[in-house]
N, C-alpha and C. Protein backbone atom coordinates (compact mmCIF):
# COMPACT_ATOMS: atom_id res chain seq x y z
N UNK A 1 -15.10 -4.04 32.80
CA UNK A 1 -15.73 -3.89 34.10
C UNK A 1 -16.07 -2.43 34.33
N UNK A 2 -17.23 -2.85 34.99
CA UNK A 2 -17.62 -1.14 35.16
C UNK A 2 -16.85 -0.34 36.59
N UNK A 3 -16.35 1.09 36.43
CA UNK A 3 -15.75 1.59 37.57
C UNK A 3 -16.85 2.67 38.04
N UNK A 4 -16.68 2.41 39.57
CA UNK A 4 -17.77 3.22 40.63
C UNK A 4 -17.39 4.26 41.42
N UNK A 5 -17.99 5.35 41.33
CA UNK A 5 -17.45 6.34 42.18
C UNK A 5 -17.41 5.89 43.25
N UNK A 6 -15.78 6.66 43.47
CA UNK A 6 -15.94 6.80 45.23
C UNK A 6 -16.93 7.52 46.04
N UNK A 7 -17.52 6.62 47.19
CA UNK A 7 -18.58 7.79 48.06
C UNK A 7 -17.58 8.53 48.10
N UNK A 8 -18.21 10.13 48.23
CA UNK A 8 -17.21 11.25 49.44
C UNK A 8 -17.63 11.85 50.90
N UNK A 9 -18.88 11.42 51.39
CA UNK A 9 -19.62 11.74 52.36
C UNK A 9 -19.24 10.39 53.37
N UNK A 10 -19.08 10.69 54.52
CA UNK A 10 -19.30 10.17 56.03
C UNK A 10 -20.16 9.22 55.98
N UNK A 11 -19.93 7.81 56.73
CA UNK A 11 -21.26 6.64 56.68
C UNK A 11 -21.73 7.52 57.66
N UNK A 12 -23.06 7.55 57.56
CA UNK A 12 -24.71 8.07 58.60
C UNK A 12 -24.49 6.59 59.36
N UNK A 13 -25.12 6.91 60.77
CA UNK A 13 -25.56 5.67 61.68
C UNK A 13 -26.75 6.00 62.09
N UNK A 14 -27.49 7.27 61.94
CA UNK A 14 -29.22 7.19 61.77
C UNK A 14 -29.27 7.44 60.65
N UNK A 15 -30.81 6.78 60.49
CA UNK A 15 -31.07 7.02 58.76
C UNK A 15 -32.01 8.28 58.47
N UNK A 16 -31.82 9.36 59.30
CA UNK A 16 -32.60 10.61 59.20
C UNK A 16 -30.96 11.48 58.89
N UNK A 17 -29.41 10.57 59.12
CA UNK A 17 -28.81 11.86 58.33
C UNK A 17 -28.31 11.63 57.25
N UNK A 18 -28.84 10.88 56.79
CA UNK A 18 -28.25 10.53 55.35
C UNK A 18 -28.77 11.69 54.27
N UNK A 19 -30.08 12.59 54.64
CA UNK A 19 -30.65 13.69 53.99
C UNK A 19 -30.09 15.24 54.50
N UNK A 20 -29.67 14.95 55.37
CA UNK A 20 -28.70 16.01 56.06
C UNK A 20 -27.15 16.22 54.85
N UNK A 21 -26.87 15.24 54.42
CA UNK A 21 -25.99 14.92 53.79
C UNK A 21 -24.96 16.43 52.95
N UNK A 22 -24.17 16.54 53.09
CA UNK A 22 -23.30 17.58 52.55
C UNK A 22 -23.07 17.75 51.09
N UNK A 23 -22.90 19.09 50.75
CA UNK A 23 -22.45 18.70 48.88
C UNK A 23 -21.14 19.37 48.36
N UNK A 24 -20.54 19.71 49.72
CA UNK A 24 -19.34 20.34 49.49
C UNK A 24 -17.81 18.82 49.28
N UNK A 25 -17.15 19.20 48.53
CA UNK A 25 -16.31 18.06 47.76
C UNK A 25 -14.95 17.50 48.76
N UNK A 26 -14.37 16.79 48.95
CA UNK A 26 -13.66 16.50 49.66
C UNK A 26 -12.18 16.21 48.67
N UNK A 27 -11.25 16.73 48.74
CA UNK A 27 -10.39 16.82 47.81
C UNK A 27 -9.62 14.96 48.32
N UNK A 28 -9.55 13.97 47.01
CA UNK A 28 -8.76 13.02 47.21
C UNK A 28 -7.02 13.42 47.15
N UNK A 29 -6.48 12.80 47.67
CA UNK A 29 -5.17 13.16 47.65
C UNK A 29 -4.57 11.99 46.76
N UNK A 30 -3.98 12.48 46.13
CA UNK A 30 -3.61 11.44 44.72
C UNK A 30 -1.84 11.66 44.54
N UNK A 31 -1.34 10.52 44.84
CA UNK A 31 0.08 10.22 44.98
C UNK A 31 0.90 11.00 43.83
N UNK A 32 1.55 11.49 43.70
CA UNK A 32 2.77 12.23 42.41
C UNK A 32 3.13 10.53 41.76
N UNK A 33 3.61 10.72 40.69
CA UNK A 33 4.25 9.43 40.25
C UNK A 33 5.24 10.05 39.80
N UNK A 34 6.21 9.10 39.76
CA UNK A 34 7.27 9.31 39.09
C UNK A 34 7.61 9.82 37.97
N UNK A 35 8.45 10.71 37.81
CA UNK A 35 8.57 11.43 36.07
C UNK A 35 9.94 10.40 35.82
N UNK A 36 9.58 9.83 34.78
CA UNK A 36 10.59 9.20 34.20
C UNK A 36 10.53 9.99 32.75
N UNK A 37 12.11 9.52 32.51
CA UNK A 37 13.04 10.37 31.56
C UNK A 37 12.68 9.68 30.31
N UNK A 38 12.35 9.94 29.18
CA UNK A 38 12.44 9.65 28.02
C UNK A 38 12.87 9.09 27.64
N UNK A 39 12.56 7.71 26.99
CA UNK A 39 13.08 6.47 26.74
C UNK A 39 14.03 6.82 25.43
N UNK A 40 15.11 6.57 25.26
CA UNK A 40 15.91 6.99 23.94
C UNK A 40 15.31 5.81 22.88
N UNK A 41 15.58 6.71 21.66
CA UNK A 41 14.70 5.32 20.99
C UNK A 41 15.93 4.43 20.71
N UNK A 42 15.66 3.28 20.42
CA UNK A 42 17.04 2.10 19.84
C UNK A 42 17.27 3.02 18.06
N UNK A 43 18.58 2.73 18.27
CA UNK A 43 19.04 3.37 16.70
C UNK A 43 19.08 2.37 15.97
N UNK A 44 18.87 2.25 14.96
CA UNK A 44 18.32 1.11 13.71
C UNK A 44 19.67 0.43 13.52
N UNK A 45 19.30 -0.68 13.22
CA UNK A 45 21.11 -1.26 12.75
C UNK A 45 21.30 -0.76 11.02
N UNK A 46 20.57 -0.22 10.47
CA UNK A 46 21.01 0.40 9.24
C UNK A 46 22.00 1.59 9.75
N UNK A 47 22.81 1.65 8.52
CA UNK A 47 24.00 2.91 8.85
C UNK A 47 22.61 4.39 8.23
N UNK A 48 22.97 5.43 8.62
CA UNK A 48 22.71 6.51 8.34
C UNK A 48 22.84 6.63 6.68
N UNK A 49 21.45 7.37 6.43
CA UNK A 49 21.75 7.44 4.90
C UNK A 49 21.44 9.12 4.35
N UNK A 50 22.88 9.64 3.56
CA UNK A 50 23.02 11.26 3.26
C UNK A 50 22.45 11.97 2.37
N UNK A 51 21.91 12.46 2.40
CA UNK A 51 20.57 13.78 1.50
C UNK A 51 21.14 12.86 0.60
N UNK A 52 22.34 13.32 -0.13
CA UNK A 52 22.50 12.48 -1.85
C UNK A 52 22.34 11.22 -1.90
N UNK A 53 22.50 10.48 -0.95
CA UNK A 53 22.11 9.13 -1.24
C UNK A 53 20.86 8.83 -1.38
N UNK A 54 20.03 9.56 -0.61
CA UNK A 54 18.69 9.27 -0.39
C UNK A 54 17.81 9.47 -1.87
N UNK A 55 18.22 10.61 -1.92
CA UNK A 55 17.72 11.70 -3.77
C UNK A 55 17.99 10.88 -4.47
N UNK A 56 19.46 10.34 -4.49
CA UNK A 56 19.77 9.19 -5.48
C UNK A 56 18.86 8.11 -5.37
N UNK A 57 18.66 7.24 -4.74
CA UNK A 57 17.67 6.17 -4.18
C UNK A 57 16.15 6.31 -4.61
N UNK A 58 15.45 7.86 -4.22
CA UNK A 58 14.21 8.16 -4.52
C UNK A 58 14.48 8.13 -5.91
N UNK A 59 15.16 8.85 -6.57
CA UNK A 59 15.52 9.07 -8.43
C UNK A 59 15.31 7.42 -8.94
N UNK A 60 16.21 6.39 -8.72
CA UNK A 60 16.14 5.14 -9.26
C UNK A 60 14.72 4.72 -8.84
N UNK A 61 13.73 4.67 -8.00
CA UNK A 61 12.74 3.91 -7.33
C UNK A 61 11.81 4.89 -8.58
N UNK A 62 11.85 6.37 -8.33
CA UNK A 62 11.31 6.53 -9.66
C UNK A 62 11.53 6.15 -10.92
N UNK A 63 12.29 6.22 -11.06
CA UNK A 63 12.62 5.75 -12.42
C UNK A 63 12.39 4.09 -12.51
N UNK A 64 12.19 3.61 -11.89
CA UNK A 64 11.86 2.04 -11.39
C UNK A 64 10.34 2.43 -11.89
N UNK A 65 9.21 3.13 -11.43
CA UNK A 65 8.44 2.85 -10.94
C UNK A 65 7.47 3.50 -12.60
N UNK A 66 8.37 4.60 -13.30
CA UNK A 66 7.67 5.26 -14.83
C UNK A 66 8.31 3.92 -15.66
N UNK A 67 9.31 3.19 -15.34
CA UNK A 67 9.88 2.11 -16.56
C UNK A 67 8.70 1.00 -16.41
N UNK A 68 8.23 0.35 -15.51
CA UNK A 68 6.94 -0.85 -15.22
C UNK A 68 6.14 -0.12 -15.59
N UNK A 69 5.19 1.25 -15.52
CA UNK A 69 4.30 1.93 -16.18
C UNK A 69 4.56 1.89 -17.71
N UNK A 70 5.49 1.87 -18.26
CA UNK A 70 5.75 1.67 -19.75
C UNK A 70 5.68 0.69 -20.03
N UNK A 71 6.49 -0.36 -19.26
CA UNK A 71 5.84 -1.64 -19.68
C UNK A 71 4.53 -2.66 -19.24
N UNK A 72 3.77 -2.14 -18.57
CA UNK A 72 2.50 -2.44 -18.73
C UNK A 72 1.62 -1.57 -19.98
N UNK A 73 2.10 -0.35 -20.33
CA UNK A 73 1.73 0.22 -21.35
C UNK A 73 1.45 -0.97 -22.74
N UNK A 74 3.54 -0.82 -22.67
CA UNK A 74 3.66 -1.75 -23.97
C UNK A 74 3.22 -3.29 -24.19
N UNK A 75 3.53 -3.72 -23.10
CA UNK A 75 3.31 -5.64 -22.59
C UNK A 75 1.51 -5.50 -23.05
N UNK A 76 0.84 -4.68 -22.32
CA UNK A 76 -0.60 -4.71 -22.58
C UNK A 76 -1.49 -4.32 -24.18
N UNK A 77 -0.71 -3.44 -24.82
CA UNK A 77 -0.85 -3.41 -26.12
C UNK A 77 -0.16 -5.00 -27.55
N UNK A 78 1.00 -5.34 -26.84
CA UNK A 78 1.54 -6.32 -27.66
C UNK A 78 0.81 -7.29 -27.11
N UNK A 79 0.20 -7.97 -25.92
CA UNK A 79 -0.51 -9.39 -25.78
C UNK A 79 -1.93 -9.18 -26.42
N UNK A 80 -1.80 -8.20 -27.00
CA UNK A 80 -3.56 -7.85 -27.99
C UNK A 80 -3.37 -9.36 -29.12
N UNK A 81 -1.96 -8.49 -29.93
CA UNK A 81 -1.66 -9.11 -31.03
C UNK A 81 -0.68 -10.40 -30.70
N UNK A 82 0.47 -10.71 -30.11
CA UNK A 82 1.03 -11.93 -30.03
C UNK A 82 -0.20 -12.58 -29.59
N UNK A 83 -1.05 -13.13 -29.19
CA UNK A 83 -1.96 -14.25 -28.05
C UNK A 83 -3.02 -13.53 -29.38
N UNK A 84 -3.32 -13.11 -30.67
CA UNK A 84 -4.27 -13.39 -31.55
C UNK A 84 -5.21 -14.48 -31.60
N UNK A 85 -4.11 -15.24 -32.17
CA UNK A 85 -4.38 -16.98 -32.77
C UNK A 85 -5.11 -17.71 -31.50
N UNK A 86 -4.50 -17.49 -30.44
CA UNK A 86 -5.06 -18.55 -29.62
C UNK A 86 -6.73 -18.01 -28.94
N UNK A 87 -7.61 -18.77 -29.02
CA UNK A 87 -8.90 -18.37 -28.53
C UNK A 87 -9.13 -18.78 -27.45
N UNK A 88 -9.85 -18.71 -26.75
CA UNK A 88 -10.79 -19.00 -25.23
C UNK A 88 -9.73 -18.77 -24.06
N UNK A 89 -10.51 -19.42 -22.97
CA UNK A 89 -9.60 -19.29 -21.73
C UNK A 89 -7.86 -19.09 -21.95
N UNK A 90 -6.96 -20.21 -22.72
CA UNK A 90 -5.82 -20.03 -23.39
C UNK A 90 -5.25 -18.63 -23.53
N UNK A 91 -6.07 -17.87 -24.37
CA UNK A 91 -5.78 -16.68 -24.72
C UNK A 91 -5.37 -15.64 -23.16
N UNK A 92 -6.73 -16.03 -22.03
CA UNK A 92 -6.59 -15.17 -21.13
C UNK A 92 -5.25 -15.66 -20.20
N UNK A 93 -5.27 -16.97 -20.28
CA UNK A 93 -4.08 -17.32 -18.86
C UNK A 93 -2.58 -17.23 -19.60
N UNK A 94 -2.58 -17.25 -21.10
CA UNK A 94 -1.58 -16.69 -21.88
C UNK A 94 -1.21 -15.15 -21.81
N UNK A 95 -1.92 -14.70 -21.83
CA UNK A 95 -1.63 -13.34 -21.16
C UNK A 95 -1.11 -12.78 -19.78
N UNK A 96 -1.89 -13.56 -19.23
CA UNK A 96 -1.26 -12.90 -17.78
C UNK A 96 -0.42 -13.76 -17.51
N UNK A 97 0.19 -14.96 -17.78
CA UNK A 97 0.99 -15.34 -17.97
C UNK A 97 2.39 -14.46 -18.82
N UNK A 98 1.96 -13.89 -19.82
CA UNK A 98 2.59 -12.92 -20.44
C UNK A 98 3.18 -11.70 -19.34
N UNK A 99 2.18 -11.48 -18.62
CA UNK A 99 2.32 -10.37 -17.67
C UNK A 99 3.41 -10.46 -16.37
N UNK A 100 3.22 -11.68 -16.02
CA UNK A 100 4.20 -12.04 -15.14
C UNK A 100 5.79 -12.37 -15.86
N UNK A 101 5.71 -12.35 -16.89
CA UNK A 101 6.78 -13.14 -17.15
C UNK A 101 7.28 -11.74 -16.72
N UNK A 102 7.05 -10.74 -18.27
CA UNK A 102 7.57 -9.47 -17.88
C UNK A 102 8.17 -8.67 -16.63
N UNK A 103 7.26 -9.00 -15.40
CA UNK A 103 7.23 -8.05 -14.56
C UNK A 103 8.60 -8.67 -13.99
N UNK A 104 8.74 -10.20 -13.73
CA UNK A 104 10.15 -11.09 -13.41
C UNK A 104 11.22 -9.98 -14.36
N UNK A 105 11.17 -10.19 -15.43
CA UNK A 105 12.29 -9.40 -16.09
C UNK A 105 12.65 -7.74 -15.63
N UNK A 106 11.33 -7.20 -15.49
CA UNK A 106 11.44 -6.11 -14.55
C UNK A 106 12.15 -5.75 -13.40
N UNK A 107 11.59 -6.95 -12.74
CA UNK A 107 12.93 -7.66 -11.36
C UNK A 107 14.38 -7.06 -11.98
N UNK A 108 14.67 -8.16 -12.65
CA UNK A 108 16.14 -8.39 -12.73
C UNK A 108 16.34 -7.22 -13.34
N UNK A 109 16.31 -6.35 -14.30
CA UNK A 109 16.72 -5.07 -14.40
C UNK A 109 16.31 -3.60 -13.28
N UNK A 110 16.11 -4.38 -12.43
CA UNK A 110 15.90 -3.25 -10.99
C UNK A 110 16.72 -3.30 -10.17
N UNK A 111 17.38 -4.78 -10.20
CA UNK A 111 18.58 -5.91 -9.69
C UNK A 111 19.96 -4.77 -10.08
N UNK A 112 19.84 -4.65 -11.38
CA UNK A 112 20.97 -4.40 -12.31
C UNK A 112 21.12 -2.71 -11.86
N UNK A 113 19.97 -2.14 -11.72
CA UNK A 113 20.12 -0.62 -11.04
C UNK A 113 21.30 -0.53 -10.26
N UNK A 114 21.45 -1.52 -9.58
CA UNK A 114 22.45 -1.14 -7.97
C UNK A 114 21.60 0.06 -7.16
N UNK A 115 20.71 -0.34 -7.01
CA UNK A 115 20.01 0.52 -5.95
C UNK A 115 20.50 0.31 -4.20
N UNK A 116 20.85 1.45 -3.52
CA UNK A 116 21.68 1.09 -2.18
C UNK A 116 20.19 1.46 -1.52
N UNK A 117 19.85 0.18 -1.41
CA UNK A 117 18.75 0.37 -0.58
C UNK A 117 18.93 0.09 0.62
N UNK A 118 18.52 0.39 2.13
CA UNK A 118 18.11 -0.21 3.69
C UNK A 118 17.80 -1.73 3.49
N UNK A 119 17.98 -2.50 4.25
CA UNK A 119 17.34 -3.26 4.16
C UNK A 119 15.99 -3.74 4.96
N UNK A 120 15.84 -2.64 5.74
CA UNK A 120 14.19 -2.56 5.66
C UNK A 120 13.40 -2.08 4.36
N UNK A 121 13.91 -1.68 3.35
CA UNK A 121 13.14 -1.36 1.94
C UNK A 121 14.01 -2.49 1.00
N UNK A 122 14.13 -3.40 1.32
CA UNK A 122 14.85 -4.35 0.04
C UNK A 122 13.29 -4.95 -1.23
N UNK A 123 12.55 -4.72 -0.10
CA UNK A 123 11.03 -5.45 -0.91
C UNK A 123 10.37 -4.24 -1.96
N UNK A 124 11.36 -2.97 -2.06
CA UNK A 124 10.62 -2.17 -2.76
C UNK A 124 10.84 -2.56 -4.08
N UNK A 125 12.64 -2.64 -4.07
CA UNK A 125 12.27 -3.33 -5.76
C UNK A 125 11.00 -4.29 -6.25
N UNK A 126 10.74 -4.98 -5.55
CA UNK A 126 9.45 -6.19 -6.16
C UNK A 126 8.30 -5.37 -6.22
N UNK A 127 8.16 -4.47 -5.27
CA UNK A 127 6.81 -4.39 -4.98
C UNK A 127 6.60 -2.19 -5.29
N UNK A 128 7.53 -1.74 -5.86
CA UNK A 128 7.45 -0.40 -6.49
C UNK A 128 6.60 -0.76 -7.93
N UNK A 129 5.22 -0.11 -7.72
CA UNK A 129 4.27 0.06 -8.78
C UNK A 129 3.66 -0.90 -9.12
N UNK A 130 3.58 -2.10 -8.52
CA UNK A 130 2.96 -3.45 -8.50
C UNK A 130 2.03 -3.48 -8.73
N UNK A 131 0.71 -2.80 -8.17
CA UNK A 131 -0.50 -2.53 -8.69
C UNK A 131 -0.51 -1.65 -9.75
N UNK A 132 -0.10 -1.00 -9.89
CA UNK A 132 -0.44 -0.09 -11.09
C UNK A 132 -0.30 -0.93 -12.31
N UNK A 133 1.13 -1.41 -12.26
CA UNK A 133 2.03 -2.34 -13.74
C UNK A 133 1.09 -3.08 -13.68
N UNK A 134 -0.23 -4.06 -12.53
CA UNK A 134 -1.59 -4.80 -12.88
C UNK A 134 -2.54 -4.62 -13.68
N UNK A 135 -2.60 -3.33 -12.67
CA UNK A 135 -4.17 -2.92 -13.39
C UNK A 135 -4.10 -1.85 -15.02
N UNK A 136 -2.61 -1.39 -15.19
CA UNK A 136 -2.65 -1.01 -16.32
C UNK A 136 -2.30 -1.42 -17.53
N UNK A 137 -1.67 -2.72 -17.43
CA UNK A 137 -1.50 -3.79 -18.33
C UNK A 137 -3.05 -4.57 -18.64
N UNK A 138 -3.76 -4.82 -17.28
CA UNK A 138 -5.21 -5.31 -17.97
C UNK A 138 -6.17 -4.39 -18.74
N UNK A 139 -5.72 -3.13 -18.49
CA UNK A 139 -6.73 -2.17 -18.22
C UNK A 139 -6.07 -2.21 -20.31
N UNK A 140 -5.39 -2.01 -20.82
CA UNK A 140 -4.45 -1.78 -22.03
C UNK A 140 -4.86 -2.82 -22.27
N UNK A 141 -4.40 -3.93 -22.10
CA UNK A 141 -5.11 -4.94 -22.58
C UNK A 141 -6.17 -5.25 -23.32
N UNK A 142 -7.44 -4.89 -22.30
CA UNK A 142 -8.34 -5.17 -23.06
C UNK A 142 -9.38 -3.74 -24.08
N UNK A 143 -8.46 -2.70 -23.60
CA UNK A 143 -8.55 -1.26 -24.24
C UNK A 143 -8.23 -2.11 -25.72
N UNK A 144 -7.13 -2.19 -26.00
CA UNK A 144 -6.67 -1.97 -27.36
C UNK A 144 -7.22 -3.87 -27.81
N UNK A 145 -7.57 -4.56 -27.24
CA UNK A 145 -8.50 -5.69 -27.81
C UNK A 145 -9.58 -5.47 -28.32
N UNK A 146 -10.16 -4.42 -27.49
CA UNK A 146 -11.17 -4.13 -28.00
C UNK A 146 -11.53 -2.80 -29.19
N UNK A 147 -10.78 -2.10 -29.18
CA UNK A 147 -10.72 -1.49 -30.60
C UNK A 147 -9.96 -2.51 -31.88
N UNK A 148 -9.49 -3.24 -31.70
CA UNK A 148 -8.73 -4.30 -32.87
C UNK A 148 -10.06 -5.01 -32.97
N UNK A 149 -11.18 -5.36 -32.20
CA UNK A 149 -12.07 -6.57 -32.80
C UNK A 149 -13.45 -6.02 -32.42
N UNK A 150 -13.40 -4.54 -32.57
CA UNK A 150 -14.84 -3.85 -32.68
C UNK A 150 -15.49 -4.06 -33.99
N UNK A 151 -14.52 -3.96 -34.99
CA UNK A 151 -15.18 -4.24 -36.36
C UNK A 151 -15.70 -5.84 -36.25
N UNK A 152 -15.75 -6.53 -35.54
CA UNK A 152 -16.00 -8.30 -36.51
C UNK A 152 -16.69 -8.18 -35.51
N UNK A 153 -17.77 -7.44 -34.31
CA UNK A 153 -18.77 -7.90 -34.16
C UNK A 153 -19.91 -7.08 -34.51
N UNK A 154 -21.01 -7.40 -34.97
CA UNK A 154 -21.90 -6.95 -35.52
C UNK A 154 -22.77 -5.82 -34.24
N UNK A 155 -21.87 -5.07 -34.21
CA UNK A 155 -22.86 -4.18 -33.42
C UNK A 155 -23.38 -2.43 -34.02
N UNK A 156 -22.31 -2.51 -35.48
CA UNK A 156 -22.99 -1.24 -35.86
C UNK A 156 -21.72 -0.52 -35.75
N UNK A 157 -20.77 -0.39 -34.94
CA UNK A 157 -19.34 0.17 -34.49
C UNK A 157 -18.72 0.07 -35.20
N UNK A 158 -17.86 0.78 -35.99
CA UNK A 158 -16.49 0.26 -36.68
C UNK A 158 -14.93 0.22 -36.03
N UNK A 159 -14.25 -0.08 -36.37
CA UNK A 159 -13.26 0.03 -36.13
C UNK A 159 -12.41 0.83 -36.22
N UNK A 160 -11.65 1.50 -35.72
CA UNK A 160 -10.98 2.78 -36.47
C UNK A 160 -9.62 2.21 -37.14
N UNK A 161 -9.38 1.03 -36.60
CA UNK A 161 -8.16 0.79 -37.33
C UNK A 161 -8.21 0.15 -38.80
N UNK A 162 -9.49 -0.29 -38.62
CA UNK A 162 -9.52 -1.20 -40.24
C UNK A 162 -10.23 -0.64 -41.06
């Protein structure tokens, strides 16, 4: 909704003083409000957590997070060669099938960390480097597929490995 100034001038009762009209401002008087005090914030039901715990915590989440970067490294180089034999679609949902299995196992040795996490961060184990361990397992994937089977198509390219 649209908001309208307040007139600040006197209603006229002839219509010759409405041009008479004043341009000096009429101060509104505008109520004080209340100062209220600063709402305390609610303290979290997590206990307090101490510089070393925390360092400790960030250390494992890293180290969580370069170990799934290795194994999308490695997982994405080995589903070149295990998933060989099998051709077409197979090959692809065998793979990322491959991919998930891994990342589950990833789980459970993140499990095995004993990481003292909040439990507002309990979802980091699952979800520390999640995209990356994706896109760099496909990305490896089809990197090193495609130098293994540059030679067998006739485009002039060789292979460096064969």
């Amino acid at each position: 909704m649209a908001k309208f100034k307040k007139k600040k001038s006197k209603p006229t009762l002839k219509p010759d003083d409405s041009k008479k009209e004043s341009t000096e401002e009429v101060p509104v008087d505008i109520p004080e409000t209340e100062k209220s005090e600063p709402i305390p914030e609610t303290p979290s039901t997590d206990p307090p957590i101490s510089e070393a715990a925390k360092s400790e915590k960030d250390r494992k989440l890293n180290k969580l997070f370069w170990m799934r970067i290795a194994l999308a490294v490695i997982a994405g180089t080995a589903a070149t060669f295990i998933f060989e034999d099998i051709e077409g679609e197979e090959r692809r949902w065998s793979s990322i099938g491959f991919m998930i299995i891994v990342f589950l196992g990833s789980i459970i040795v993140a499990k095995g960390m004993k990481m003292q996490l909040p439990s507002s961060d309990r979802k980091k184990i699952v979800t520390q480097a999640l995209g990356s361990y994706v896109f760099l397992y496909l990305f490896i994937w089809i990197l090193t597929y495609t130098i293994v089977n540059a030679g067998s198509v006739s485009s002039g390219i060789t292979s460096p490995i064969s």
